[in-house]
N, C-alpha and C. Protein backbone atom coordinates (compact mmCIF):
# COMPACT_ATOMS: atom_id res chain seq x y z
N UNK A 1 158.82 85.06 197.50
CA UNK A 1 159.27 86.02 196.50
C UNK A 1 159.26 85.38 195.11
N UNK A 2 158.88 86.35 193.94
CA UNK A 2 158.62 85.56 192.88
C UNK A 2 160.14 85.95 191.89
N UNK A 3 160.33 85.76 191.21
CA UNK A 3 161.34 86.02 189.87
C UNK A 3 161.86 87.22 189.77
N UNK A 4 163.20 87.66 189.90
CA UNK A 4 163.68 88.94 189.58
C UNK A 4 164.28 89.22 188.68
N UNK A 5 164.19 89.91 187.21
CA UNK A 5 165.13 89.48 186.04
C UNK A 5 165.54 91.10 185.72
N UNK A 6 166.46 91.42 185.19
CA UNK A 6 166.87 92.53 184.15
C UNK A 6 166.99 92.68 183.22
N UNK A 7 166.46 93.80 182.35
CA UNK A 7 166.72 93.29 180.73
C UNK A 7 166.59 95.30 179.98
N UNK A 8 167.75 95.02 178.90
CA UNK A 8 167.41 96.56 178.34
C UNK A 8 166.03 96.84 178.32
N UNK A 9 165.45 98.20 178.45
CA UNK A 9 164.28 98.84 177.86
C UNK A 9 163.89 99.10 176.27
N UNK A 10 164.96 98.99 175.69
CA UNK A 10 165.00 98.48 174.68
C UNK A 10 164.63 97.46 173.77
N UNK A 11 164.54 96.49 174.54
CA UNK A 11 164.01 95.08 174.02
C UNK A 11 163.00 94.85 174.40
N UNK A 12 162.02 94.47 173.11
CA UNK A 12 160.72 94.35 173.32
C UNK A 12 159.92 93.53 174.65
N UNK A 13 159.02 93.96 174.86
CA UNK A 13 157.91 93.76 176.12
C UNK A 13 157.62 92.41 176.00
N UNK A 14 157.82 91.49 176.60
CA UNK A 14 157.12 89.90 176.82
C UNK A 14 156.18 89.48 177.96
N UNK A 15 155.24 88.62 177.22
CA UNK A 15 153.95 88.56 178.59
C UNK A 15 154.78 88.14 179.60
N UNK A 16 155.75 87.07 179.53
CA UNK A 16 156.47 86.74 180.63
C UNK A 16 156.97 87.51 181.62
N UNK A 17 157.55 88.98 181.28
CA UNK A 17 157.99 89.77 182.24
C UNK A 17 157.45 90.64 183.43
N UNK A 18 156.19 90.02 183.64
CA UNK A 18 155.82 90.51 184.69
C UNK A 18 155.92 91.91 185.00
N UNK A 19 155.59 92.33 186.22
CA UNK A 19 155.63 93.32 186.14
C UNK A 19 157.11 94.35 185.82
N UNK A 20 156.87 95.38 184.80
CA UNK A 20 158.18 96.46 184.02
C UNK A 20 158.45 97.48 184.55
N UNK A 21 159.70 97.48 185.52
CA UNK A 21 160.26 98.40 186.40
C UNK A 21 161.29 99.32 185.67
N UNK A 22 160.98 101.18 185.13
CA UNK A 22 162.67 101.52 184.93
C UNK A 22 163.18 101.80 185.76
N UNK A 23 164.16 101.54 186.41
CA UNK A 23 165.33 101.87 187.25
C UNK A 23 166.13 103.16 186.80
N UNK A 24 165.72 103.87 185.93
CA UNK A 24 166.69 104.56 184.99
C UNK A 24 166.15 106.18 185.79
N UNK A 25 166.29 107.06 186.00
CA UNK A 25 166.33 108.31 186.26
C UNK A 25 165.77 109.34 184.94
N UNK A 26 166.51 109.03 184.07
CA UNK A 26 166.15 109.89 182.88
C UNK A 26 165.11 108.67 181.99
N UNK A 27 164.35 109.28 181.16
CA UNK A 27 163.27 108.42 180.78
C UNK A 27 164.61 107.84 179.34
N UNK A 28 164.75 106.90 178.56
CA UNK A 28 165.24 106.23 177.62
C UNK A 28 165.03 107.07 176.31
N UNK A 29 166.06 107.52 175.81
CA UNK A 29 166.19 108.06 174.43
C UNK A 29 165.59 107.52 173.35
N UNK A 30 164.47 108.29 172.72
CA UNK A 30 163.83 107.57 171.17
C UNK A 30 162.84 106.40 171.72
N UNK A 31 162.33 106.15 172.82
CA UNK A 31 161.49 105.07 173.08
C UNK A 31 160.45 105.37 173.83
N UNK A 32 159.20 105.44 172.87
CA UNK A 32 157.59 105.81 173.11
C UNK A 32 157.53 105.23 174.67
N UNK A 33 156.54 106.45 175.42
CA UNK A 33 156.06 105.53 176.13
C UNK A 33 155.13 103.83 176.10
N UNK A 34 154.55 103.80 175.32
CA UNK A 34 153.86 102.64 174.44
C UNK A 34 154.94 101.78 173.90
N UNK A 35 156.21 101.91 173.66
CA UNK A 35 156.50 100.76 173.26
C UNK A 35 157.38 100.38 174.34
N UNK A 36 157.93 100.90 175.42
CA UNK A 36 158.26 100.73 176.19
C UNK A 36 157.75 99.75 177.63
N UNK A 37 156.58 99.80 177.23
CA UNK A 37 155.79 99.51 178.15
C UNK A 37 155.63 99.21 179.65
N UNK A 38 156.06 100.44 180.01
CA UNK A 38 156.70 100.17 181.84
C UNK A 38 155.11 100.08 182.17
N UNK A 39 155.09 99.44 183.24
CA UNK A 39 154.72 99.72 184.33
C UNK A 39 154.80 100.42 186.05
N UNK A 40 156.14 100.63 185.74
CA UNK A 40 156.51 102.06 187.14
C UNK A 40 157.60 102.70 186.58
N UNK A 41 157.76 103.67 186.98
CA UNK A 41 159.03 103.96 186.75
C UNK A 41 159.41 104.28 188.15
N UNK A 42 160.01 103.55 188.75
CA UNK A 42 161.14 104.25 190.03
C UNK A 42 162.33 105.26 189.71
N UNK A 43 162.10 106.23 189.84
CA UNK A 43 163.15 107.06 189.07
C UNK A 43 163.87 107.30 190.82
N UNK A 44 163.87 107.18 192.07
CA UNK A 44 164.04 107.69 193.47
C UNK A 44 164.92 105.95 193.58
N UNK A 45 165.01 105.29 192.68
CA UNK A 45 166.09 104.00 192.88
C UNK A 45 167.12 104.48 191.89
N UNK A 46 167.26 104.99 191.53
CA UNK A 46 167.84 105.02 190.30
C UNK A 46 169.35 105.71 190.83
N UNK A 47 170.61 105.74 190.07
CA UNK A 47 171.78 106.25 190.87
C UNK A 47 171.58 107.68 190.29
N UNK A 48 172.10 108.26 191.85
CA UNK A 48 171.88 110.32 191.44
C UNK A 48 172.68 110.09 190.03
N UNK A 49 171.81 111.66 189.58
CA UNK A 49 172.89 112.55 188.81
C UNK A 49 174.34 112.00 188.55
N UNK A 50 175.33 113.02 189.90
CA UNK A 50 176.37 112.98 190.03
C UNK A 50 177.09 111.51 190.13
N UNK A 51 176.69 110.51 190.83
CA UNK A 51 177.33 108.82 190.84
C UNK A 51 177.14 108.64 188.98
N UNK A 52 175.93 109.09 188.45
CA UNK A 52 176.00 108.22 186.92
C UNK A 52 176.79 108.79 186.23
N UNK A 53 177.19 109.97 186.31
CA UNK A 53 178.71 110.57 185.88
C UNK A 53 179.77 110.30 186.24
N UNK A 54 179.78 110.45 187.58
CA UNK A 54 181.40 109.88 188.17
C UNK A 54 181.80 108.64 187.69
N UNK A 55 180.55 107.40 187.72
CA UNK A 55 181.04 105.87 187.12
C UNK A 55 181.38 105.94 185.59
N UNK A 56 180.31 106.55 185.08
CA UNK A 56 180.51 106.47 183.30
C UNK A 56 180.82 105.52 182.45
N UNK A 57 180.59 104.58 183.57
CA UNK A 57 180.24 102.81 182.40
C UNK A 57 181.85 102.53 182.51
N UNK A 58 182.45 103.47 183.60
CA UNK A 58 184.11 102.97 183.44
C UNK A 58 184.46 101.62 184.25
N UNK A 59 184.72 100.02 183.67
CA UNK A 59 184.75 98.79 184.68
C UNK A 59 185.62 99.26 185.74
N UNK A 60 186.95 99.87 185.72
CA UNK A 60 187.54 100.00 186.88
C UNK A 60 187.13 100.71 187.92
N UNK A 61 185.85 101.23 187.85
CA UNK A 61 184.84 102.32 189.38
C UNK A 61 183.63 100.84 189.05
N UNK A 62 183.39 100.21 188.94
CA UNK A 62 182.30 99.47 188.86
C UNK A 62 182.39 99.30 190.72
N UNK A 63 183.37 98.50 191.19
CA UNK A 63 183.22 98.23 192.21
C UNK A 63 182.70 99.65 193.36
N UNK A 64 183.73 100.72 193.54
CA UNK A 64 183.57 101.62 194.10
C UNK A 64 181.89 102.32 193.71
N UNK A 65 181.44 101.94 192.50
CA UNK A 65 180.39 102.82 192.05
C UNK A 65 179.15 101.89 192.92
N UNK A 66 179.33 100.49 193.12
CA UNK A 66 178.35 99.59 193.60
C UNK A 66 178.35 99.95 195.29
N UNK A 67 179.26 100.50 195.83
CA UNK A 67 179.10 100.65 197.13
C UNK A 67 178.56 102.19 197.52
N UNK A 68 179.06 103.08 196.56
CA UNK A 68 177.92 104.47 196.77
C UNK A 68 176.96 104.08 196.18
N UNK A 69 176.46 103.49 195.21
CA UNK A 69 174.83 103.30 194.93
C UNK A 69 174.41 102.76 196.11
N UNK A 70 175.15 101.40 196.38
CA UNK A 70 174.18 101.18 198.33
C UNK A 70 173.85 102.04 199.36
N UNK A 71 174.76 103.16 199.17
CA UNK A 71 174.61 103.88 200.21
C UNK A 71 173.40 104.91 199.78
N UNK A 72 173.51 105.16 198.91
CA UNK A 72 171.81 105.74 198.32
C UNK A 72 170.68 105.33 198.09
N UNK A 73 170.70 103.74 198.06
CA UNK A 73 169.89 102.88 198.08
C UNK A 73 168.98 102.67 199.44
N UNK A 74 169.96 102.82 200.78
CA UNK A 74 169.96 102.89 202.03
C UNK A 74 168.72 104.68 202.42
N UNK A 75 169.27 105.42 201.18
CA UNK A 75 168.05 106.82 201.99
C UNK A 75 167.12 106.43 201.80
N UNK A 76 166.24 107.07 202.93
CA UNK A 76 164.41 107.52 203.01
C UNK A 76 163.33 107.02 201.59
N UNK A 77 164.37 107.85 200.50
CA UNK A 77 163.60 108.33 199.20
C UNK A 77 163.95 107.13 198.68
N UNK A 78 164.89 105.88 198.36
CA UNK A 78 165.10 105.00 197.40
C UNK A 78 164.28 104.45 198.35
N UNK A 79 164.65 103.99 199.82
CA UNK A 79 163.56 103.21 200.39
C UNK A 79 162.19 102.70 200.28
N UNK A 80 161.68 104.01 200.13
CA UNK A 80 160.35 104.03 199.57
C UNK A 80 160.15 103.11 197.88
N UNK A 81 160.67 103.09 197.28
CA UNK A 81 160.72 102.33 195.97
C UNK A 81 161.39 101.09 196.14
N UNK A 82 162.54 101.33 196.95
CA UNK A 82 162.76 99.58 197.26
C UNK A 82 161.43 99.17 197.77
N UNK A 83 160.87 99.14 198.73
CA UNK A 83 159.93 98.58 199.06
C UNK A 83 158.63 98.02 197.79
N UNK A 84 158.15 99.01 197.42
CA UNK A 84 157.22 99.24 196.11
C UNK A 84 157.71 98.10 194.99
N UNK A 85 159.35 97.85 194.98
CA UNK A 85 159.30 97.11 194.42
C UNK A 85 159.51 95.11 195.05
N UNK A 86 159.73 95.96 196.12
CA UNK A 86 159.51 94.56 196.87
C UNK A 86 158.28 93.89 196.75
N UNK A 87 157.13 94.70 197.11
CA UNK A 87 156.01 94.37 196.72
C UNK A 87 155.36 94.16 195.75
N UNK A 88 155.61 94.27 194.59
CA UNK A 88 155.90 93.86 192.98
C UNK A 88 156.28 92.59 193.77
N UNK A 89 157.50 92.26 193.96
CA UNK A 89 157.86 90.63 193.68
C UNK A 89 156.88 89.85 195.16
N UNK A 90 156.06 90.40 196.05
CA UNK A 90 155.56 89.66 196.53
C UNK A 90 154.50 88.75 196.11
N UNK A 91 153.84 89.56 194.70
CA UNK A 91 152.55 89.40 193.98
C UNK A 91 153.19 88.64 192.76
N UNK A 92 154.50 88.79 191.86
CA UNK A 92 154.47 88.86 190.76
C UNK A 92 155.90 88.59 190.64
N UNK A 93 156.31 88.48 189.11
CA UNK A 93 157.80 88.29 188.13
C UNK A 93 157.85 89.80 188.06
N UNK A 94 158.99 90.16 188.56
CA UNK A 94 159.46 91.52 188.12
C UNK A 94 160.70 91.80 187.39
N UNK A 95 160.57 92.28 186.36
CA UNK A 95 162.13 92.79 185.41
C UNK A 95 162.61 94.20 185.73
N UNK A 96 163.59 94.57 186.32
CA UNK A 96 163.79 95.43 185.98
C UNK A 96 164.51 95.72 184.92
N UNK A 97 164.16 97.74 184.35
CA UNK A 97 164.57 97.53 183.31
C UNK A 97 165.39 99.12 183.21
N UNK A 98 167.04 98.60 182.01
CA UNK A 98 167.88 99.73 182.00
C UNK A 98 167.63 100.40 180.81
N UNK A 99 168.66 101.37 180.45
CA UNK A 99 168.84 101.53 179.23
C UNK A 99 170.53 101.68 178.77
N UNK A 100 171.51 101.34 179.81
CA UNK A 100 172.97 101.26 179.75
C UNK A 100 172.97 100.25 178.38
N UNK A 101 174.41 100.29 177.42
CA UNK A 101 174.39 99.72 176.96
C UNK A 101 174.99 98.14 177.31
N UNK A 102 176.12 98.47 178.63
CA UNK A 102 176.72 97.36 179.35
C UNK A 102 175.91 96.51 179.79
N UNK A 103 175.92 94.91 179.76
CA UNK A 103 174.65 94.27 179.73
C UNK A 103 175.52 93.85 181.58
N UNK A 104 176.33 93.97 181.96
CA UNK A 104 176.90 93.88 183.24
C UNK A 104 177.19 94.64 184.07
N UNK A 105 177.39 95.98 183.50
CA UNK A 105 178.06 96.72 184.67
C UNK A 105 176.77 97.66 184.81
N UNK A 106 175.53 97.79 185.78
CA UNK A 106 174.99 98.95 185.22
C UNK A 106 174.12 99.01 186.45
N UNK A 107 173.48 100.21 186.94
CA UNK A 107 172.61 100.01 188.06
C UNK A 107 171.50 98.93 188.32
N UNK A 108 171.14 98.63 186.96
CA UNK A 108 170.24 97.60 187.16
C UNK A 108 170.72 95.70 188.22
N UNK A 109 171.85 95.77 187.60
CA UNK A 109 172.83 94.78 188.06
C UNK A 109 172.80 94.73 189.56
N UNK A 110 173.02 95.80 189.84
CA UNK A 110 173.43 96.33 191.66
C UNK A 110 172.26 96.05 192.50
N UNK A 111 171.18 96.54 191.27
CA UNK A 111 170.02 96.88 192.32
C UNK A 111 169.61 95.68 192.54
N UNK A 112 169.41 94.75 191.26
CA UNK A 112 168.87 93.11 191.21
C UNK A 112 169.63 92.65 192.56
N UNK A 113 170.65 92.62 192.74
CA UNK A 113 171.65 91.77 194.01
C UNK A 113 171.83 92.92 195.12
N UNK A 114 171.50 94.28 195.33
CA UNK A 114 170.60 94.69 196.66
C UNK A 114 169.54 94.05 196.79
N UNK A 115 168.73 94.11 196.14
CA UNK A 115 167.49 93.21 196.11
C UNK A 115 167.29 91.73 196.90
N UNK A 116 168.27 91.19 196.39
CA UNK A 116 167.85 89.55 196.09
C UNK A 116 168.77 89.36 198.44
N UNK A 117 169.23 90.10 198.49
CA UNK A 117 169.93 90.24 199.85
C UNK A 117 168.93 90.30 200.67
């Protein structure tokens, strides 16, 4: 397995980052596709709708919010993109990438350490 990193979508594209995963569901406010420069978007990893409301970037659901994202992480449909991105890191450095402003509390966080398990 090669390198797994996270980093806003926000911050500019580096050759280093390998292949550019959004994790994000909704595409990132004010940011071209072009400067963004994904290379997938997994929007079927990403936490539903309803979990990215219920948490709302609040630290005291961080924990509770990390154990229903697993459990959605666990269906059919994220499956399919976990994998996809598994295979990204079989070949390659993969970043995934958010657009939360919390540089800690945020799906990207969860997913990196589902991941790395």
């Amino acid at each position: 397995m090669h390198a797994l990193h996270i980093k806003r979508v926000y911050e500019p594209a580096e050759a280093d980052d390998g292949v550019r995963v959004l994790v994000d569901r909704l595409w990132p406010r004010g940011l071209s596709k072009e400067k963004a420069a994904i290379d997938h978007w997994a929007k079927d990893v990403a936490p539903s709708t309803e979990l990215r409301r219920w948490f709302d970037h609040e630290p005291g659901r961080w924990e509770e919010f990390v154990t229903r994202y697993r459990v959605e992480l666990d269906a059919p449909e994220a499956q399919a993109e976990v994998a996809t991105i598994r295979a990204f890191l079989r070949k390659s450095r993969v970043t995934l990438l958010y657009a939360a402003h919390d540089e800690e509390l945020n799906n990207a966080v969860a997913l990196r350490d589902y991941l790395r398990e």
